[in-house]
Protein backbone atom coordinates (compact mmCIF):
# COMPACT_ATOMS: atom_id res chain seq x y z
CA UNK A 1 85.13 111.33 92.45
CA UNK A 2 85.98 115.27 93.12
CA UNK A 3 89.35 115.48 94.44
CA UNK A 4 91.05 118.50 95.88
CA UNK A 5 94.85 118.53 95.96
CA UNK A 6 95.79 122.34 96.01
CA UNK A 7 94.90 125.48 94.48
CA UNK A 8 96.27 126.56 91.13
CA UNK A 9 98.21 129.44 89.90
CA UNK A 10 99.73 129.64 86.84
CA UNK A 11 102.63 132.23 85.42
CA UNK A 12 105.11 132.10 82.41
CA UNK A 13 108.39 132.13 83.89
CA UNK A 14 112.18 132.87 81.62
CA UNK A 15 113.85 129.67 79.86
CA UNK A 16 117.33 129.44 79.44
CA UNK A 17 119.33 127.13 76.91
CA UNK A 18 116.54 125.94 75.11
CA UNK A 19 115.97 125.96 71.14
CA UNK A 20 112.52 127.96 70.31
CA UNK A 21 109.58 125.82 69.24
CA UNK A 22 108.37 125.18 66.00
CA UNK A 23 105.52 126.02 64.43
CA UNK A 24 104.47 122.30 64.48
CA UNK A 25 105.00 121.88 67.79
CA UNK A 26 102.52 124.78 68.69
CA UNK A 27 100.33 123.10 66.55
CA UNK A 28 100.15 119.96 68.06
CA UNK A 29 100.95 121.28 71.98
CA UNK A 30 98.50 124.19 70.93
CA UNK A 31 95.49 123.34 73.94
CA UNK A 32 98.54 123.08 76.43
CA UNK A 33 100.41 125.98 75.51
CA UNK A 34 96.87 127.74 76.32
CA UNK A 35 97.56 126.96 79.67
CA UNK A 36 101.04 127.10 80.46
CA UNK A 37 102.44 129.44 77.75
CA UNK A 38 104.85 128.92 74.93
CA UNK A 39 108.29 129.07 78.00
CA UNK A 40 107.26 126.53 79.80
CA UNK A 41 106.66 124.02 76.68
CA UNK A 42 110.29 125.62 74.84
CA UNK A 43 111.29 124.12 78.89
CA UNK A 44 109.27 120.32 78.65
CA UNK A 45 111.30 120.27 75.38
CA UNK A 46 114.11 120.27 76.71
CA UNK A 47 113.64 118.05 79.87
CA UNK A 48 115.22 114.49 80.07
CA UNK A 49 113.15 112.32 82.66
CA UNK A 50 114.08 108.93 84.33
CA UNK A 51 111.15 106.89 85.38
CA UNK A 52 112.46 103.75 87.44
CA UNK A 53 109.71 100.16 87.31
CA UNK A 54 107.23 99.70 84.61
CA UNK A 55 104.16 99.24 86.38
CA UNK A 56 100.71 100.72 86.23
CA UNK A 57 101.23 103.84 88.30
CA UNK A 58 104.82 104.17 85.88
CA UNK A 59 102.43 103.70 82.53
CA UNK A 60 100.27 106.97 84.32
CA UNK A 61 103.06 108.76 84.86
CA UNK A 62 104.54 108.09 81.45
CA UNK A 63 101.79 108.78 79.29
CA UNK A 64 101.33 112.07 80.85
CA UNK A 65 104.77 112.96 80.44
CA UNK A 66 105.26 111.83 77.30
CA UNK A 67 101.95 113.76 75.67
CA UNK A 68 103.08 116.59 76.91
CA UNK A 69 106.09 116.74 75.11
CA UNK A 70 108.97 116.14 77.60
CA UNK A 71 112.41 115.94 75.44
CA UNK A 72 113.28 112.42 76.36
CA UNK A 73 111.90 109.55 78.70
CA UNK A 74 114.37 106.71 80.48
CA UNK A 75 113.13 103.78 81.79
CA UNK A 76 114.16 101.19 83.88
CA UNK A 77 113.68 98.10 84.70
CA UNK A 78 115.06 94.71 85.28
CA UNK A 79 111.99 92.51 86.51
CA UNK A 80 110.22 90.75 83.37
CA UNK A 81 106.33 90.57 82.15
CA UNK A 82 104.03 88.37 84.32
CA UNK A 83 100.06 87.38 84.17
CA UNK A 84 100.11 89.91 86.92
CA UNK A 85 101.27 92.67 85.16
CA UNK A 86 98.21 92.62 82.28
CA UNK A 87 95.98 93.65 85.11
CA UNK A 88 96.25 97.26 85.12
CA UNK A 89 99.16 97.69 82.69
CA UNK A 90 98.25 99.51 79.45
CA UNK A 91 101.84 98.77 78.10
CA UNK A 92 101.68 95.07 78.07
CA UNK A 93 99.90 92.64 76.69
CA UNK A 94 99.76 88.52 77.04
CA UNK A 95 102.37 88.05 74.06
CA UNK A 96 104.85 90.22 76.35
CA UNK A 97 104.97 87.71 78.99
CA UNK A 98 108.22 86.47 79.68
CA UNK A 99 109.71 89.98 78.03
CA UNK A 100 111.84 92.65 79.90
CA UNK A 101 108.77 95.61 81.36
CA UNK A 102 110.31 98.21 80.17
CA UNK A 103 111.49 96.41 76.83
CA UNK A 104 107.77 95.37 76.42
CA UNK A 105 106.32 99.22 77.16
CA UNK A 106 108.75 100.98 75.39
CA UNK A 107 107.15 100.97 71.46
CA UNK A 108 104.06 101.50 73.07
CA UNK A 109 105.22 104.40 74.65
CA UNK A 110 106.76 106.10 71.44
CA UNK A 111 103.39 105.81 69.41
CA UNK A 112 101.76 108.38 71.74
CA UNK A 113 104.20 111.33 70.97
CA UNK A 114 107.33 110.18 68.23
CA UNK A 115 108.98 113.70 68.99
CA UNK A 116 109.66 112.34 72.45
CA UNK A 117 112.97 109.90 72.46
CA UNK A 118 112.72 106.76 74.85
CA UNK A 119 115.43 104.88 76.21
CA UNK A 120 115.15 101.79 77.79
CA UNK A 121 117.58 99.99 80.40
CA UNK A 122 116.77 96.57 81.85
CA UNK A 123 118.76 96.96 84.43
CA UNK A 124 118.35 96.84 88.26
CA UNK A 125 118.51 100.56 89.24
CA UNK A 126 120.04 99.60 92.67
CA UNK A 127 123.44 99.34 90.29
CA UNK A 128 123.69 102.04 89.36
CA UNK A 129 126.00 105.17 90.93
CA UNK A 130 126.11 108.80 91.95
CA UNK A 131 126.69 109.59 88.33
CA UNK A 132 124.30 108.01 86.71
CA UNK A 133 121.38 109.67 88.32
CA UNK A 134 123.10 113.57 86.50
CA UNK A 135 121.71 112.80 83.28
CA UNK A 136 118.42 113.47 84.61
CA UNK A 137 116.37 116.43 85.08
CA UNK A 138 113.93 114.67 86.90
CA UNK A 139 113.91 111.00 88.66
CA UNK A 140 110.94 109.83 89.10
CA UNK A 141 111.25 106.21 91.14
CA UNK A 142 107.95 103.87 91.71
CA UNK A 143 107.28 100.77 93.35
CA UNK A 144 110.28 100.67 95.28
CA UNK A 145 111.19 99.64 99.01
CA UNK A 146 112.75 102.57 101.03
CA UNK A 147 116.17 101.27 101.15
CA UNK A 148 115.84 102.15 97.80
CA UNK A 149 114.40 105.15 97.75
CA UNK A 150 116.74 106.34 100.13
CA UNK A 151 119.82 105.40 98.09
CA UNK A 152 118.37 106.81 94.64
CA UNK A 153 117.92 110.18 97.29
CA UNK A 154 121.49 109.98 98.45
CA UNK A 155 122.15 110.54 94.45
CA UNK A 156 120.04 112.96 93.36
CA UNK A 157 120.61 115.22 96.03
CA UNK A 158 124.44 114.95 95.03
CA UNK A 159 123.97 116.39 92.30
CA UNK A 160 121.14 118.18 93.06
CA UNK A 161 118.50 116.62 91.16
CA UNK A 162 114.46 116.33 92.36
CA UNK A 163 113.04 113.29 92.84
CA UNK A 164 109.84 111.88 93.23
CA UNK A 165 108.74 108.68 94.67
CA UNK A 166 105.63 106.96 94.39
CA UNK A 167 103.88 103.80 94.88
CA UNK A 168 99.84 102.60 94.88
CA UNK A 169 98.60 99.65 97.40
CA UNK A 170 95.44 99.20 96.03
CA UNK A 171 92.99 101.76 97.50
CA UNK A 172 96.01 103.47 98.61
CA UNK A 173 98.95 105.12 97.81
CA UNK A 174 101.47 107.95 98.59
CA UNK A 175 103.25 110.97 96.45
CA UNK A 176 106.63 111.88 98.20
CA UNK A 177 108.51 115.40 96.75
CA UNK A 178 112.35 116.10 97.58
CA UNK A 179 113.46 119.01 95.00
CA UNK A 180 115.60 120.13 97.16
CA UNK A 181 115.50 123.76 96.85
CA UNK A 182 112.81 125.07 94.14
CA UNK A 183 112.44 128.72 92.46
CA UNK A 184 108.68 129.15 91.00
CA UNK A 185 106.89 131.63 90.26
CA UNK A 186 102.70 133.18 90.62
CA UNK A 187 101.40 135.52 88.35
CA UNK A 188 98.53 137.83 89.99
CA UNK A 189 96.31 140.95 89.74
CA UNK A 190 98.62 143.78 91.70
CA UNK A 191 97.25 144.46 94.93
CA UNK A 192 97.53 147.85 97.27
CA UNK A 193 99.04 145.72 99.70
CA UNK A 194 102.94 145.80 98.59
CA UNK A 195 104.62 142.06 98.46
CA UNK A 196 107.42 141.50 101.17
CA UNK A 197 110.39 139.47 100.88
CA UNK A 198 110.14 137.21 103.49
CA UNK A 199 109.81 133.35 105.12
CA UNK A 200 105.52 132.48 104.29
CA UNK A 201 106.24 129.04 106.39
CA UNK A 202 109.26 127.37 108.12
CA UNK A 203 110.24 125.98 104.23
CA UNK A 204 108.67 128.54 101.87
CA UNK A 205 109.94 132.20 101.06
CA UNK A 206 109.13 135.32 99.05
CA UNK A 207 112.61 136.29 97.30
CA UNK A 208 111.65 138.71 94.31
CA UNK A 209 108.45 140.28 93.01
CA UNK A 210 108.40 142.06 89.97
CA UNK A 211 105.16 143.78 87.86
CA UNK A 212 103.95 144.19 84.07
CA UNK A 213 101.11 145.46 82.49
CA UNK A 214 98.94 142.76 80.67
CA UNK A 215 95.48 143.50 79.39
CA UNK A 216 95.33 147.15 80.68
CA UNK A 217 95.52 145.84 84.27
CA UNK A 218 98.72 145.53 86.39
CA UNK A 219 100.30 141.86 86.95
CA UNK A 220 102.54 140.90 89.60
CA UNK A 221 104.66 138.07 89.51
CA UNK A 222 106.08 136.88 92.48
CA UNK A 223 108.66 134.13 93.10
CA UNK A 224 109.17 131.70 96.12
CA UNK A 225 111.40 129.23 96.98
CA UNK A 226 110.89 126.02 99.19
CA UNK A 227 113.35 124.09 100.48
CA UNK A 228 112.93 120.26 100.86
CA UNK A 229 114.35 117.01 103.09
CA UNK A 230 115.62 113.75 101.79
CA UNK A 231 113.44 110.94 102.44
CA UNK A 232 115.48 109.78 104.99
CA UNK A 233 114.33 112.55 107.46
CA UNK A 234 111.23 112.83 106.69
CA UNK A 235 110.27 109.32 107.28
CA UNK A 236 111.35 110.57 111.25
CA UNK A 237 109.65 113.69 111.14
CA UNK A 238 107.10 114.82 113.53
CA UNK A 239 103.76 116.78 111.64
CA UNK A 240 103.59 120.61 111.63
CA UNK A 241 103.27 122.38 114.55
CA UNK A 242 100.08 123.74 113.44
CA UNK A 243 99.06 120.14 113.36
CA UNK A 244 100.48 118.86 116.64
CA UNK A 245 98.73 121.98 118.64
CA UNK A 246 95.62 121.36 117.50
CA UNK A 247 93.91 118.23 118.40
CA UNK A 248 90.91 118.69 116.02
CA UNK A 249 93.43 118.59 112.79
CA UNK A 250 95.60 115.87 114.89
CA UNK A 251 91.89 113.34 114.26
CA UNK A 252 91.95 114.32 110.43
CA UNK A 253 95.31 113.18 110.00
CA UNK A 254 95.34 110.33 107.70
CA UNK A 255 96.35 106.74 108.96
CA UNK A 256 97.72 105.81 106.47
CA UNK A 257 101.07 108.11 107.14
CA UNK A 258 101.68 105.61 109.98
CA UNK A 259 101.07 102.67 107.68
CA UNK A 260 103.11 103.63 105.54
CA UNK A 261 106.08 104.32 107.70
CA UNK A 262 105.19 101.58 109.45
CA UNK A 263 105.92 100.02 105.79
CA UNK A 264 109.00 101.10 105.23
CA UNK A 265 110.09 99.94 108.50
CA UNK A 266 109.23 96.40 108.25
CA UNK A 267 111.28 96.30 104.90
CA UNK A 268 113.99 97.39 106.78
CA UNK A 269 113.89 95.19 108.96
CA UNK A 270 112.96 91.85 107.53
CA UNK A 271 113.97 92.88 103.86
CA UNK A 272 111.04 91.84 102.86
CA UNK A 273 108.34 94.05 100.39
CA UNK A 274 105.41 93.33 102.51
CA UNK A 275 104.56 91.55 105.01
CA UNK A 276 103.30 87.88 104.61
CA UNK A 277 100.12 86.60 105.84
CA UNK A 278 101.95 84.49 108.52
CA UNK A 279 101.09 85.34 112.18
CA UNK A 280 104.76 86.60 113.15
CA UNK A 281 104.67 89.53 109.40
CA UNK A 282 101.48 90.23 110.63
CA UNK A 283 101.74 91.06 114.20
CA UNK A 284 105.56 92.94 113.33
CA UNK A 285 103.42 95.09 111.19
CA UNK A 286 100.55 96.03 113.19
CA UNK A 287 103.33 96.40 116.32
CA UNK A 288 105.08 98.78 113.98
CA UNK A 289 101.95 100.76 112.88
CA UNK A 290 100.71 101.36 116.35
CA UNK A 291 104.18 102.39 117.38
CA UNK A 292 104.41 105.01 114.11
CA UNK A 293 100.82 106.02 114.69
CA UNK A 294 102.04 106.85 118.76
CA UNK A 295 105.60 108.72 117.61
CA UNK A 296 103.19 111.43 115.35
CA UNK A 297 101.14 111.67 118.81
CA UNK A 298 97.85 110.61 116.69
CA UNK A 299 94.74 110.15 118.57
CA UNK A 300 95.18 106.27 119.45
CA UNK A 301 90.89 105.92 118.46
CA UNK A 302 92.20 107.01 114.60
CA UNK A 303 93.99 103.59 113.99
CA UNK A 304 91.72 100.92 113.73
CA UNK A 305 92.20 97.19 113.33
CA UNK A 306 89.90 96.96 110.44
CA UNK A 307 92.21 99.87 108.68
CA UNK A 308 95.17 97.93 109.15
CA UNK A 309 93.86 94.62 107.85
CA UNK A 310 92.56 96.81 104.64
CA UNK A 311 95.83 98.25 104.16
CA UNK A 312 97.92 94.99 104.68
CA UNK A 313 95.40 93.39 101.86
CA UNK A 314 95.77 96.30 99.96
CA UNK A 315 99.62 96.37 99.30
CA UNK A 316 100.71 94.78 95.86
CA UNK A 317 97.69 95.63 94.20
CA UNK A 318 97.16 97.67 91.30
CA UNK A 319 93.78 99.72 91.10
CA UNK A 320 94.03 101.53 87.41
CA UNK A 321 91.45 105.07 89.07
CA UNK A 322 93.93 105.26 91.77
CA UNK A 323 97.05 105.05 89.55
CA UNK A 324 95.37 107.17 87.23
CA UNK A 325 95.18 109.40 90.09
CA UNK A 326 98.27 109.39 91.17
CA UNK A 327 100.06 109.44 87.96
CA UNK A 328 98.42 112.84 86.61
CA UNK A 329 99.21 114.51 89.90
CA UNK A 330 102.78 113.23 89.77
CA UNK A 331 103.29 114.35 86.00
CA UNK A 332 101.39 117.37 86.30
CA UNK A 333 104.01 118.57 89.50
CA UNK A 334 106.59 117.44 87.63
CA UNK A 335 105.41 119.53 84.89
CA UNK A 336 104.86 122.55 86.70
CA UNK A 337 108.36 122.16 88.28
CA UNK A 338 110.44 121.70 84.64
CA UNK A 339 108.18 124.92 83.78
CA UNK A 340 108.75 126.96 86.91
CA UNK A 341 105.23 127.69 87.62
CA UNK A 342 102.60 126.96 90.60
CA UNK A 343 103.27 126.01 93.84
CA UNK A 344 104.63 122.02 94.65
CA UNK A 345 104.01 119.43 96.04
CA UNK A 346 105.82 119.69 99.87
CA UNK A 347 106.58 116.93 100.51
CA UNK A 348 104.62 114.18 101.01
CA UNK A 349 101.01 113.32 99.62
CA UNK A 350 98.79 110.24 100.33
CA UNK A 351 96.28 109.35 98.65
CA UNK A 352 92.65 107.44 100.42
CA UNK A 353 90.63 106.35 97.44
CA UNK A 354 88.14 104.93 99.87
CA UNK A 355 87.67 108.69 100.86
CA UNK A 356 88.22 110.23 98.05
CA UNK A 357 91.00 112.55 99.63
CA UNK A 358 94.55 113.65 99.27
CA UNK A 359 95.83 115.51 102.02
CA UNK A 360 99.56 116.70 101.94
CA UNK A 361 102.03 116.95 104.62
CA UNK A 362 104.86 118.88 104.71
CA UNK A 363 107.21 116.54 107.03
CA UNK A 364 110.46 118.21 107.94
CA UNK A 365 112.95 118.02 110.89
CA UNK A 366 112.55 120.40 113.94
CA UNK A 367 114.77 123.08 113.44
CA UNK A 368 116.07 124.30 117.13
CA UNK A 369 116.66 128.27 117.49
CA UNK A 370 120.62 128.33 116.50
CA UNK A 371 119.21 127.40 113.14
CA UNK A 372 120.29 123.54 113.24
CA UNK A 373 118.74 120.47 112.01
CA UNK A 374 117.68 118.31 115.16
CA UNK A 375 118.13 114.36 114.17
């Protein structure tokens, strides 16, 4: 299954407050270092990472992390081993039934990498405050409703810290990015053409570019920052305008962004995870995904009935490709973010498995010519 997310460019970028690594360590990171450079692993070393509900996309995202040598790994959760969870769960087994997740997953998850500490909380992350959610470089929260994930935003962006949400329905599932404001940087052959300091797209800008010598040949390394929305705007977001004025790229808009907000909006309003297979879930649902689908002015012939029923069937279920999936992309951004390198994800990336594709979307409030947010 060929997959194209985004292209790839790759610099070392400065580190700050962290020890040098060992000899060992480039030993054993040697085939990563390769790719990255020595910075952005002395960075990973450093990073602490909270990863909220131990389910199969978590165990992805976890064993990515964790082999790659992050400094230390926090997870949560409060809900307990079931039949279900043995599945798609490398973690668990049947003797962990009955067992906290995260309890259960945790030795398992020190045997891939000892130099990585784990923590474990099994504890409902919905208790926890502002504070809390500091310790973190990263939060990384999966499987959860949006009144969740819109709390857990409300903290991190307190204190400044990117999050990531994720979740997989099956053949489905979604990647959603708020960092809020990100410095990377590209590393590139010089070109005549001098580099200007200046907005690339309505979130993206060009603030510094600077040059070396490497291999006889001139490198420059330019940096950009993008700015990001909590999750609570973007869920009300129309698509780009390069999207909306174009009705040939308004048909290859996914679907399943109106499902999924369509999702969200039905746990909001019936507090429910997903809808039941009752008549009155059912036809809330579709109601709400036709009405989603209409508010991104979608072609109306793009939704289908038979869609919808696939994607209602879909949610709950865990497919282990398409957590695989989305768990390396997830833990490679995440990666490239601790390391300062390569371009993000902005903002918000779903994932067709029946298509093989994984378009991304970078949903944003309109911004209105005195330079302020329209809600």
């Amino acid at each position: 299954m060929a997959i194209t997310v985004g292209s790839v460019e790759e610099t070392d970028t400065g580190t700050e407050n962290t020890r040098a690594i060992s000899a060992d360590e480039i030993a054993l990171y040697d085939r990563q270092i390769r790719l990255w450079g020595v910075k952005a692993q002395e960075k990973l070393r450093s990073a602490n990472i909270l990863l909220v509900t131990m389910k199969a996309l978590a165990n992805e995202i976890a064993k990515n992390l964790v082999l790659a040598g992050i400094g230390s790994l926090t997870i949560i959760d409060h809900e307990l081993v079931s039949g279900r969870d043995l599945c798609s769960q490398f973690f668990v087994s049947e003797e962990d039934i009955g067992k906290n997740r995260a309890e259960a997953a945790a030795p398992h998850i020190r045997k891939l990498n000892p130099r990585v500490a784990v923590h474990v909380e099994a504890t409902d992350i919905r208790t926890k405050t502002a504070d809390y959610f500091a310790l973190f470089d990263i939060v990384i929260v999966t499987e959860a409703d949006f009144d969740s994930i819109t709390l857990i935003n409300t903290y991190t962006r307190l204190s400044s810290r990117p999050l990531y949400a994720a979740a997989s329905h099956g053949f489905y599932g979604y990647i959603f990015a708020d960092l809020v404001t990100h410095d990377y940087a590209i590393q590139r052959d010089k070109s005549n053409v001098p580099t200007v300091l200046k907005a690339e797209t309505p979130t993206r800008s060009v603030i510094a570019a600077t040059t070396k010598k490497e291999g006889g040949k001139v490198v420059e390394i330019v940096t950009k920052r993008e700015t990001y929305s909590p999750i609570a705007l973007v869920n009300t977001s129309p698509l780009p305008t390069e999207y909306l004025k174009n009705r040939r790229r308004l048909r290859q808009v996914s679907p399943l962004l109106a499902c999924t907000r369509a999702l969200w909006e039905f746990q909001r309003l019936s507090k429910s995870t997903f809808p039941s297979r009752s008549r009155a879930d059912l036809e809330l649902f579709t109601t709400l995904a036709m009405a989603k689908h209409k508010e991104l002015q979608l072609p109306p012939e793009t939704i289908t009935n038979e869609l919808l029923e696939n994607f209602v069937q879909n949610l709950g279920a865990e497919l282990a490709p398409v957590t695989a999936f989305l768990g390396g992309v997830l833990a490679q951004d995440a990666i490239n973010v601790l390391g300062g390198r390569e371009q993000p994800i902005q903002n918000f990336l779903l994932f067709d498995a029946e298509d093989s594709k994984a378009p991304v979307y970078a949903l944003h409030p309109p911004v209105s010519p005195d330079g302020l947010v329209a809600v």
